[in-house]
Protein backbone atom coordinates (compact mmCIF):
# COMPACT_ATOMS: atom_id res chain seq x y z
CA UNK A 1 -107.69 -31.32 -45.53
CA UNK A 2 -106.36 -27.90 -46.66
CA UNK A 3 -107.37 -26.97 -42.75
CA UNK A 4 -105.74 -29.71 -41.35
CA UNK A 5 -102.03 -29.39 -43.42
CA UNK A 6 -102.28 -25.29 -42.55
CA UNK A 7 -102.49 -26.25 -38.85
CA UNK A 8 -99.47 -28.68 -39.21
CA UNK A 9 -97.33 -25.91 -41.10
CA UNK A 10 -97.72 -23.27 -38.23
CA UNK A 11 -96.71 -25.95 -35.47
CA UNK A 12 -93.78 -26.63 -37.23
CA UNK A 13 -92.91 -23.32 -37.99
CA UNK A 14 -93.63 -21.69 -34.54
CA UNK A 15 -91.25 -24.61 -33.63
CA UNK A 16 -88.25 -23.62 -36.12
CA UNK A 17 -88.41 -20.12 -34.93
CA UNK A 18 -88.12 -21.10 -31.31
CA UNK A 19 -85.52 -23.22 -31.85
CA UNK A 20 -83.39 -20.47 -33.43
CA UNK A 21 -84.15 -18.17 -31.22
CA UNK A 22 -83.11 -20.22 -28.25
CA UNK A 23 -79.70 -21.29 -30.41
CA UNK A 24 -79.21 -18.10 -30.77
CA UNK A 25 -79.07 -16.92 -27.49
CA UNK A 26 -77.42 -19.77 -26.34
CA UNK A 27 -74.47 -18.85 -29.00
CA UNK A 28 -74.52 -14.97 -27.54
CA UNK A 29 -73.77 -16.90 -23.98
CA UNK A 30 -71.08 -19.08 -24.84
CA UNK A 31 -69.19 -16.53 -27.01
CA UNK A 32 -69.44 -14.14 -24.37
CA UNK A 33 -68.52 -16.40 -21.59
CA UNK A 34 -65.10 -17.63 -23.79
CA UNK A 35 -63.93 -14.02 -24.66
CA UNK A 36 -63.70 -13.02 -20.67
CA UNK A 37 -61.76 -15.51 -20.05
CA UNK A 38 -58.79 -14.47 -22.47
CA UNK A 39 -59.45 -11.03 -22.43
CA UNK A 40 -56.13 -9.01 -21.31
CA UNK A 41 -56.59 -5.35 -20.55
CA UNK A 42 -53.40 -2.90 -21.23
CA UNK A 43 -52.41 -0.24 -18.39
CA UNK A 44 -50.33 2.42 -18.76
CA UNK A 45 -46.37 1.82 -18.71
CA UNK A 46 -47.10 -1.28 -20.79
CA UNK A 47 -47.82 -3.71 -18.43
CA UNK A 48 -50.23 -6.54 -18.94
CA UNK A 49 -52.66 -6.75 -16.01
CA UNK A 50 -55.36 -9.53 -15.10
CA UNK A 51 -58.96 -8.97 -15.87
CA UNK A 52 -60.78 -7.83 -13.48
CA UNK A 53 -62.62 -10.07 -11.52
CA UNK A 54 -66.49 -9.44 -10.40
CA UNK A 55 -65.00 -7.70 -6.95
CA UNK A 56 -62.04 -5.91 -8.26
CA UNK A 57 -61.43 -2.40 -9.18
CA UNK A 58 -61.94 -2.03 -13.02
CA UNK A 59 -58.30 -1.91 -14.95
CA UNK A 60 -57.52 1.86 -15.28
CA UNK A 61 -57.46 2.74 -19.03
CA UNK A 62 -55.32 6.48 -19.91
CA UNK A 63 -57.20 8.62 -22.11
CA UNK A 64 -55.08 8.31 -26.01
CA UNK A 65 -53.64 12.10 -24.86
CA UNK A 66 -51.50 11.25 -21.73
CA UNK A 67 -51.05 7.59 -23.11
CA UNK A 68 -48.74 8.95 -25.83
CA UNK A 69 -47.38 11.39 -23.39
CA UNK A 70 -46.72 8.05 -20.66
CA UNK A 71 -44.89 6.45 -23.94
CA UNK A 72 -42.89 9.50 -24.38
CA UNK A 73 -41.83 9.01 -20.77
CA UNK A 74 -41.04 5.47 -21.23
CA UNK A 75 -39.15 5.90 -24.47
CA UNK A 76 -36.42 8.32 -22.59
CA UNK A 77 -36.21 6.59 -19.45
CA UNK A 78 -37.51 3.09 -19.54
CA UNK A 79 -35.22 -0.03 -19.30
CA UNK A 80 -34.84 0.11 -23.26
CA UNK A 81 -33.16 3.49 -23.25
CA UNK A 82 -31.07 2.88 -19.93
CA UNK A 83 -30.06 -0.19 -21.71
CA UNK A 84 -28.69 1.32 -25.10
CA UNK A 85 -27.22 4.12 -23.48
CA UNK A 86 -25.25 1.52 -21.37
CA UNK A 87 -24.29 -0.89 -24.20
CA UNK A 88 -22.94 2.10 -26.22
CA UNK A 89 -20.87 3.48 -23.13
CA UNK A 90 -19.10 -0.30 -22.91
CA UNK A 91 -18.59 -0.31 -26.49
CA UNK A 92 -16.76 2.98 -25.71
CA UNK A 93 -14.55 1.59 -23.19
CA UNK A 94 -13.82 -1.80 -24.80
CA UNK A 95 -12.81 0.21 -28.04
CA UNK A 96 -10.44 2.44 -25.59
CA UNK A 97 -9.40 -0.21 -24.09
CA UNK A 98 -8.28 -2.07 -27.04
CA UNK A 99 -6.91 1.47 -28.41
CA UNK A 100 -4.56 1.35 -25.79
CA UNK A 101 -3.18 -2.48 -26.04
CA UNK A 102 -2.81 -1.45 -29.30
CA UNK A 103 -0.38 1.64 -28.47
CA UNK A 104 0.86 -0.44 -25.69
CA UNK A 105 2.04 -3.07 -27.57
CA UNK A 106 3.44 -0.95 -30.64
CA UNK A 107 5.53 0.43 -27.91
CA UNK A 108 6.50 -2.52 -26.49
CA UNK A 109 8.02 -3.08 -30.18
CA UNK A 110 9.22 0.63 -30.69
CA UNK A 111 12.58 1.66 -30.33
CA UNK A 112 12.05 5.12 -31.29
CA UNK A 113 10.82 7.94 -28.80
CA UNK A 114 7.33 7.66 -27.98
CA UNK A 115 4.14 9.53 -28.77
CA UNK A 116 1.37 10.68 -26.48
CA UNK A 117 -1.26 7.42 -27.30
CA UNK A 118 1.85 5.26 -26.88
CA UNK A 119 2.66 6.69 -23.24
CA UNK A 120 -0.44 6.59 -22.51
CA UNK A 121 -1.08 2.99 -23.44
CA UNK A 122 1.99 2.30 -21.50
CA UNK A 123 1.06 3.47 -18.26
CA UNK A 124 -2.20 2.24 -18.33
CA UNK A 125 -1.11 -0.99 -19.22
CA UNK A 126 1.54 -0.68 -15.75
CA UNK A 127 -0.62 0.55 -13.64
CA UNK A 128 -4.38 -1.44 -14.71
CA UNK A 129 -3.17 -4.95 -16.36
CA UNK A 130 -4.67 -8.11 -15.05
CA UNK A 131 -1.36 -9.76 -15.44
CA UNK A 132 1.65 -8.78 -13.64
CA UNK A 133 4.15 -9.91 -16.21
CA UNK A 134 2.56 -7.23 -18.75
CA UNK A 135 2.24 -4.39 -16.11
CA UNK A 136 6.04 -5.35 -15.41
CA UNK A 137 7.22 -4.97 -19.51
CA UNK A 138 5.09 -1.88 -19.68
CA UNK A 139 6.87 -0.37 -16.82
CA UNK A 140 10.30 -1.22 -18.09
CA UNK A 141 9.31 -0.26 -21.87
CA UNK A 142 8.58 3.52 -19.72
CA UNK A 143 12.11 3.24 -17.85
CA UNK A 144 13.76 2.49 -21.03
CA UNK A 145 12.16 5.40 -22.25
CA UNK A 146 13.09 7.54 -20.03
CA UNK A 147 16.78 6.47 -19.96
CA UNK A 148 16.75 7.43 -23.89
CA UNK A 149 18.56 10.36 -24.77
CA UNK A 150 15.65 11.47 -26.65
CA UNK A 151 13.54 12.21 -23.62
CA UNK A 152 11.51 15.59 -22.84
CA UNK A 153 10.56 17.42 -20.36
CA UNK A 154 7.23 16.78 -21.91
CA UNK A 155 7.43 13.44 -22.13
CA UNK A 156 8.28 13.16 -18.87
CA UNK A 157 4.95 15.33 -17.41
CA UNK A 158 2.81 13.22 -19.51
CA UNK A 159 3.74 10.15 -17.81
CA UNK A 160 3.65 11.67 -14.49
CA UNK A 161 -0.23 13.00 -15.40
CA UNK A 162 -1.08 9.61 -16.79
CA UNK A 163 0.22 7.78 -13.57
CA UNK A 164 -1.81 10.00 -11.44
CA UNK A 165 -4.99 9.87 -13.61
CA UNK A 166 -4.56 6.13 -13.76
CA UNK A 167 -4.17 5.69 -9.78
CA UNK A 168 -0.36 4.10 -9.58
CA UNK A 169 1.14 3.08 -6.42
CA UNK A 170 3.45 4.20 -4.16
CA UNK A 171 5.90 1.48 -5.34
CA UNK A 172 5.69 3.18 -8.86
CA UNK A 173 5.85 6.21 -8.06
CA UNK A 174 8.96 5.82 -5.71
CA UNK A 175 10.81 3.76 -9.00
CA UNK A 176 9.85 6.56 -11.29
CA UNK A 177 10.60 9.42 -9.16
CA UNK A 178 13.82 7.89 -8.70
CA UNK A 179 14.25 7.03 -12.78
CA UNK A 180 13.70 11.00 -13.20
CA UNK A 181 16.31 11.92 -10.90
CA UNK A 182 19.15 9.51 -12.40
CA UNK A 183 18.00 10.26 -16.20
CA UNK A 184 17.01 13.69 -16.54
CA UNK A 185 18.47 15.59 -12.77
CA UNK A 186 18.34 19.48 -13.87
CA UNK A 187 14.55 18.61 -15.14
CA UNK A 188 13.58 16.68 -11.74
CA UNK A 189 15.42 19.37 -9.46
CA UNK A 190 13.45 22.12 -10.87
CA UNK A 191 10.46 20.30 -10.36
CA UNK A 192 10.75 20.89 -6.45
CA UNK A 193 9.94 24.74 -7.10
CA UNK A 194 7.11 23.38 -8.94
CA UNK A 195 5.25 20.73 -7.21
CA UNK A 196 2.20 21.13 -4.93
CA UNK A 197 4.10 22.01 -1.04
CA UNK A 198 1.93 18.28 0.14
CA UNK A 199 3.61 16.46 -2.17
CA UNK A 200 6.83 18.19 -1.93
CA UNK A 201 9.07 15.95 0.62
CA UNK A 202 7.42 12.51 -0.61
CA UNK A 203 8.95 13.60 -4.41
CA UNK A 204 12.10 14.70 -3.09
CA UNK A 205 12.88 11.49 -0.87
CA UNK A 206 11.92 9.13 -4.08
CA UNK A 207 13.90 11.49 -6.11
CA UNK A 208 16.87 12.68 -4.64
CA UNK A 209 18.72 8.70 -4.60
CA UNK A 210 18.53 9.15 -8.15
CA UNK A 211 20.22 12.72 -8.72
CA UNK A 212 22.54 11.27 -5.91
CA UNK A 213 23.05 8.13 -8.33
CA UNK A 214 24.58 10.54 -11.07
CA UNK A 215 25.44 13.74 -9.36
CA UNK A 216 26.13 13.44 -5.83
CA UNK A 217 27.23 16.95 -5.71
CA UNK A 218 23.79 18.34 -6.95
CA UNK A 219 22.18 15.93 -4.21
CA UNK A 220 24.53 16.89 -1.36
CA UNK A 221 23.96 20.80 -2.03
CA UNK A 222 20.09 20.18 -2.42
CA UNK A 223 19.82 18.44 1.08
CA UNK A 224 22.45 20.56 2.66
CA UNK A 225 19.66 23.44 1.97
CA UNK A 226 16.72 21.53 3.82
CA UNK A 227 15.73 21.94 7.41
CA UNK A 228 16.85 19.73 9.84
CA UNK A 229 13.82 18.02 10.52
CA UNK A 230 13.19 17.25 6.73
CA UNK A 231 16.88 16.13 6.67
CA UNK A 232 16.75 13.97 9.42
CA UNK A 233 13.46 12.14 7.31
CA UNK A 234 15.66 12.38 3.95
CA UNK A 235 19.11 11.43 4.97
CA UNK A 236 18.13 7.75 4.04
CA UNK A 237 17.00 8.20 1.06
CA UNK A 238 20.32 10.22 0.36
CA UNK A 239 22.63 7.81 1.61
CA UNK A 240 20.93 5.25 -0.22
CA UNK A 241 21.81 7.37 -3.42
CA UNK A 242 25.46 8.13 -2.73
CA UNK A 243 26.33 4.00 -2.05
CA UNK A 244 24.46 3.81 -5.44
CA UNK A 245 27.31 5.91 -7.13
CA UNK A 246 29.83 4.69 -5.21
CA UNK A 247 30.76 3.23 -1.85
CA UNK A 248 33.72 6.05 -1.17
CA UNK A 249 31.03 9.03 -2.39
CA UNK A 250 28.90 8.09 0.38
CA UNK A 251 32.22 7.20 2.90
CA UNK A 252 33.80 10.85 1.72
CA UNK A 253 30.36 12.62 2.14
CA UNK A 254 29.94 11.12 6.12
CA UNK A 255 34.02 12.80 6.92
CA UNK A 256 33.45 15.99 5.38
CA UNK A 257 29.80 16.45 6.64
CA UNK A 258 30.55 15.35 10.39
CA UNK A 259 31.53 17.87 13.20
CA UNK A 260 33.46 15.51 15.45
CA UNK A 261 33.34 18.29 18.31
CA UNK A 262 30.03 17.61 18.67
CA UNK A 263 29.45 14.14 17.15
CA UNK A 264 26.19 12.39 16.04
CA UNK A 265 26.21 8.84 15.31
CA UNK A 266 23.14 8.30 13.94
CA UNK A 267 24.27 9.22 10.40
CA UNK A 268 27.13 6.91 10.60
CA UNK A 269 24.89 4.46 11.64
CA UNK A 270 21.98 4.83 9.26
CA UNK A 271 24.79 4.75 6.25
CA UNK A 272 26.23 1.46 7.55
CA UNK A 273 23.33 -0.13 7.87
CA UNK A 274 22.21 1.19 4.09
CA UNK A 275 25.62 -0.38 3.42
CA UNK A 276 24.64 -3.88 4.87
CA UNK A 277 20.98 -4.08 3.06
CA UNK A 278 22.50 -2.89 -0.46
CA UNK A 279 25.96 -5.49 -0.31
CA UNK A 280 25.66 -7.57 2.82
CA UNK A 281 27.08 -7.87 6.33
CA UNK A 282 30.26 -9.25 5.05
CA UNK A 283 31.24 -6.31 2.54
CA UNK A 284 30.10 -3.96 5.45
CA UNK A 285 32.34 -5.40 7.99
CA UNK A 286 35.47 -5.41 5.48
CA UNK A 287 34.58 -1.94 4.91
CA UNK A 288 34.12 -0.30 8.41
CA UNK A 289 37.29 -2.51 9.53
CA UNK A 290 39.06 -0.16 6.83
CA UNK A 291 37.96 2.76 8.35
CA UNK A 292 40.49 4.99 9.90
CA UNK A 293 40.73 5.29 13.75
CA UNK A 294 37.70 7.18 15.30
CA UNK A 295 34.22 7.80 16.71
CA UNK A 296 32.69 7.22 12.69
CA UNK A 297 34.72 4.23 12.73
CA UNK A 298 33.08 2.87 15.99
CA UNK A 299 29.92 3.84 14.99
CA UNK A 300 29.78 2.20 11.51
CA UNK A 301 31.71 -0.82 13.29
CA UNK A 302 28.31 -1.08 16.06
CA UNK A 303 26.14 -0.49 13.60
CA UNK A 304 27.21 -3.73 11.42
CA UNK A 305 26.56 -5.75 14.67
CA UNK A 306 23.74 -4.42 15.65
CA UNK A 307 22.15 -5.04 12.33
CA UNK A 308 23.34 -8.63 12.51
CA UNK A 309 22.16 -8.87 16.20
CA UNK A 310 18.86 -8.55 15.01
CA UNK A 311 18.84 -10.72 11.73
CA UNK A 312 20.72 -13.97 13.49
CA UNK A 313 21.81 -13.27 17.47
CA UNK A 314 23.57 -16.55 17.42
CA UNK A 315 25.84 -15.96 14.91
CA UNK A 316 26.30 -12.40 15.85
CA UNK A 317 27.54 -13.63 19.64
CA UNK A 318 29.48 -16.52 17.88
CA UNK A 319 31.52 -13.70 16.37
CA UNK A 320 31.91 -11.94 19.25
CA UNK A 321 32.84 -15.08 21.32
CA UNK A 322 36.00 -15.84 18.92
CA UNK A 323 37.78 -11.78 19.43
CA UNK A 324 40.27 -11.04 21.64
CA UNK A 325 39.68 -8.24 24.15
CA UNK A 326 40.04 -5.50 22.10
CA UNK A 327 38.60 -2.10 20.83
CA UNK A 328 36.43 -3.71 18.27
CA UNK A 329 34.94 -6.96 20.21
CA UNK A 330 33.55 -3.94 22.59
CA UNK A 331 32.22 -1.75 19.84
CA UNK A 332 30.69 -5.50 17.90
CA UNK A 333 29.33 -5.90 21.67
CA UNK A 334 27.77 -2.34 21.57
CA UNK A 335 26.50 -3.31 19.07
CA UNK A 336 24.78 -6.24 19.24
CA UNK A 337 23.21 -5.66 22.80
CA UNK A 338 21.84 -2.24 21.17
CA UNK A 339 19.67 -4.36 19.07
CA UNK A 340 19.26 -7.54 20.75
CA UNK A 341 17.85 -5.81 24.26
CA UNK A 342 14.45 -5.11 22.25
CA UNK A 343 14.37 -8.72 22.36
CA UNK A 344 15.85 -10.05 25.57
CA UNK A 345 16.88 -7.30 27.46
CA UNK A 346 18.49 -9.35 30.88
CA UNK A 347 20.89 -10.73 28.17
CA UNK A 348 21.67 -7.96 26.87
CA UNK A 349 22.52 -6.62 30.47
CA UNK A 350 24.94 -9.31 31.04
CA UNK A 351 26.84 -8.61 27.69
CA UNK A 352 26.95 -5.43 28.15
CA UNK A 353 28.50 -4.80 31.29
CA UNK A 354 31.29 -7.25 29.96
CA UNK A 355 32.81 -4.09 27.79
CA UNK A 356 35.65 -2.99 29.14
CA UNK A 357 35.73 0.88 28.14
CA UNK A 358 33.68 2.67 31.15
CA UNK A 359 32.24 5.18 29.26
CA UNK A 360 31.13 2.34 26.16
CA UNK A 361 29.88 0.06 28.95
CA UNK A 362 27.75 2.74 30.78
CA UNK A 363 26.01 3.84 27.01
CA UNK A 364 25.52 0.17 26.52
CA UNK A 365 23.68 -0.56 30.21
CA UNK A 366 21.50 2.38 30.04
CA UNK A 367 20.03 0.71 26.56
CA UNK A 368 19.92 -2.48 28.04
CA UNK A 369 18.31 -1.70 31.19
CA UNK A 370 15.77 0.56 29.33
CA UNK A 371 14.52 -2.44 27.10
CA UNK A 372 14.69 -4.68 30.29
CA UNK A 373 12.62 -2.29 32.20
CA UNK A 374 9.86 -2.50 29.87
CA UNK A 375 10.00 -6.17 29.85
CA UNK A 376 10.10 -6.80 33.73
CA UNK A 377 10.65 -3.62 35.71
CA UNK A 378 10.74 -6.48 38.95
CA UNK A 379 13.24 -8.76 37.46
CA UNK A 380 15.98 -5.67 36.42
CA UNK A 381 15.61 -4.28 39.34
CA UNK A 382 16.79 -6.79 41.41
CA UNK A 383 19.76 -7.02 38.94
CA UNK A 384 20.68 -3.48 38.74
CA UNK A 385 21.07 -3.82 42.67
CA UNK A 386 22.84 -7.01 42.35
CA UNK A 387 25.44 -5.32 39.86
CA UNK A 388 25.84 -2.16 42.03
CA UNK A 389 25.65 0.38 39.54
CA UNK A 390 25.25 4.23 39.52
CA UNK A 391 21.68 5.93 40.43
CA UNK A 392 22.28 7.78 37.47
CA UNK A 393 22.68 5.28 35.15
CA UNK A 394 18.71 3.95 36.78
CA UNK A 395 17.45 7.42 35.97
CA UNK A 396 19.34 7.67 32.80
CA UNK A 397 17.51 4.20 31.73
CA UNK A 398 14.30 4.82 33.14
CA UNK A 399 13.36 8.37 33.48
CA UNK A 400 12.77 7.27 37.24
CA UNK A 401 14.82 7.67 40.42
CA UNK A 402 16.40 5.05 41.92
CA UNK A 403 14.65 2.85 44.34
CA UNK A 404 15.38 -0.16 45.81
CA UNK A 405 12.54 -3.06 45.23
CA UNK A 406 11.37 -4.54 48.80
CA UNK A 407 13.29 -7.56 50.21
CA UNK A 408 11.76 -10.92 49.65
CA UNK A 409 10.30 -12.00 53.03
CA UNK A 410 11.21 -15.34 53.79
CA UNK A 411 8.51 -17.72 54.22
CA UNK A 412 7.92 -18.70 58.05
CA UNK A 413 9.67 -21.84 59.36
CA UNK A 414 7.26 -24.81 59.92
CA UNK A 415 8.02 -26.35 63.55
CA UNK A 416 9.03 -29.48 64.09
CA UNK A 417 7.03 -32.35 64.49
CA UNK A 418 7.26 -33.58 68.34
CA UNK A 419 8.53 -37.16 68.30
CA UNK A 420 6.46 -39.42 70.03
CA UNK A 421 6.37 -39.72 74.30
């Protein structure tokens, strides 16, 4: 019996053991199969790769020594760092930005002179605004300024250094340049000695309107000291200054600087047509009408109707249509065909050999013809043979000799049809 229950025992304990060996190894299997499938290996740089699978290459793990250096590398120029670095630079510029509104708008509501933030604020609030209502008070709040009697020299260079560091246009430039000139003239004449030799002739044509605007004098005797080839690109501008001050500055300038011996029109002509885009055709007209007998009197009296020729022909010809024959219907005619051959130049042909001074009508033909030239050389030269005109006043036109187009052949005459026999 003992026998018996001893044999029963070691079955069932040979049994136990198997079974926990076998559980055990069965728990080893599935424990090790679930942890590869989460496990997530860490490379260098701090990205999270894949496990490997049982073909690929084995993740590459740094040793601890060049991981911490890798980290160091990351820490100064990974996307972290680029990324501070960047929000504290816009936090600068927003805070300079608002630093500047601020002075911008305590200017706007100063009276008193200004100080260095509040110019400062001021221009770049003209130049860089996103609305063109403020950049237009900021640039008035600077004109104002420098129409104060309070302005410097100093003032004055800081603006012109903020304007260029800020990247203002021509526009502003040209208004401000001109400003100087009318509000401070000694300070932005002796700025020409100064001022880089490129920039030298764009400052002094915005500037020199202004100094004409106040002192035509100082103007005058600054232009009269040019070269003739920066006066001919200036006279404009000067002009433009002088009708400013005063109509009869700019009319008492054109007698005393003209040599009638040997007579240029052109600067009659550019100061009437100043004239008409500053106070209109109309005031223009009364004013050259006033004029006293002479060559400046033509001049200024062609140069109204030219300008008008080439705003509104039909009204200019209307005008013309209603004179008498007289002096001034062949200057308005001069006039008007000067500027209206650019646009129809056989028209202007035909009005212009209706003047009847020779040597008027002859200037006025050679103009014509040159436009109509350009525009059909076939077509004007049939006219200028139909009109019988001098060679010279061909070669004058053209900067080509005479010659006389071939005659139209006449088409062959088709015979008559036989009648029937």
């Amino acid at each position: 019996m003992l026998k018996r229950n001893f044999i029963l025992n070691s079955v069932w304990l040979l049994v136990s053991v198997g079974m926990l060996a076998s559980g055990s190894r069965l728990g080893r299997s599935m424990g090790e199969s679930s942890d590869s499938e989460e496990v997530r290996i860490p490379v260098s740089g701090g990205v999270v790769a894949e496990s490997a699978g049982p073909e690929e290459n084995p993740a590459y793990i740094p040793l601890p020594g060049a991981l911490r250096k890798e980290e160091g590398a990351v820490a100064e120029n990974g996307p972290s760092r680029k990324s501070e670095v960047s929000t504290a630079r816009t936090r600068e510029l927003q805070a300079a930005r608002r630093s500047m509104a601020r002075a911008s708008s305590e200017a706007l509501q100063r009276r008193g002179p200004l100080n260095k933030e509040q110019i400062s604020g001021l221009v770049v609030q003209a130049v860089r605004a996103s609305s063109p209502v403020e950049r237009r008070r900021a640039f008035d709040r600077i004109l104002e300024e420098m129409s104060s009697p309070t302005f410097t020299r100093e003032q004055a260079f800081l603006m012109r250094s903020e304007m260029a560091r800020n990247g203002a246009d021509g526009k502003m430039w040209q208004l401000w340049d001109y400003a100087w000139g009318a509000n401070d003239p000694g300070t932005a004449l002796a700025h020409l000695s100064e001022i880089d030799p490129r920039y030298f002739e764009g400052f002094l044509g915005n500037m020199i309107p202004g100094v004409a605007s106040v002192d035509a004098q100082a103007a005058i005797d600054v232009f009269s000291g040019l070269n003739p080839e920066v006066q001919s690109r200036v006279r404009r501008r000067l002009l433009e200054g002088l009708i400013d001050n005063d109509v009869s500055v700019a009319t008492n300038y054109m007698y005393a600087s003209t040599d009638l011996q040997n007579y240029n029109w052109r600067p009659m002509d550019t100061l009437a047509r100043e004239l008409v885009r500053d106070q209109g055709l109309e005031t223009t007209l009364e004013w050259a009408n006033e004029l006293p007998e002479g060559p400046l009197r033509g001049s200024a009296w062609s140069a109204a109707y030219a300008h008008w020729g080439s705003r509104d022909p039909q009204r200019a010809i209307e005008s013309i249509m209603a004179m008498e024959p007289s002096v001034d219907r062949n200057l308005a005619i001069n006039g008007f065909t000067a500027a209206y051959a650019h646009e129809n130049g056989a028209t202007a042909v035909e009005w212009a050999s209706v003047i009847t001074e020779s040597g008027l009508r002859e200037g006025a033909l050679a103009r014509a013809f040159t436009q109509y030239h350009r525009q059909d050389p076939a077509a004007a030269a049939e006219t200028f043979q139909a009109m019988d005109l001098s060679r010279e006043l061909w070669q004058k036109a053209t900067g080509q000799p005479w010659q006389a187009p071939p005659p139209v052949a006449e088409a062959p005459r088709q015979p008559e049809p036989r009648g029937a026999d």
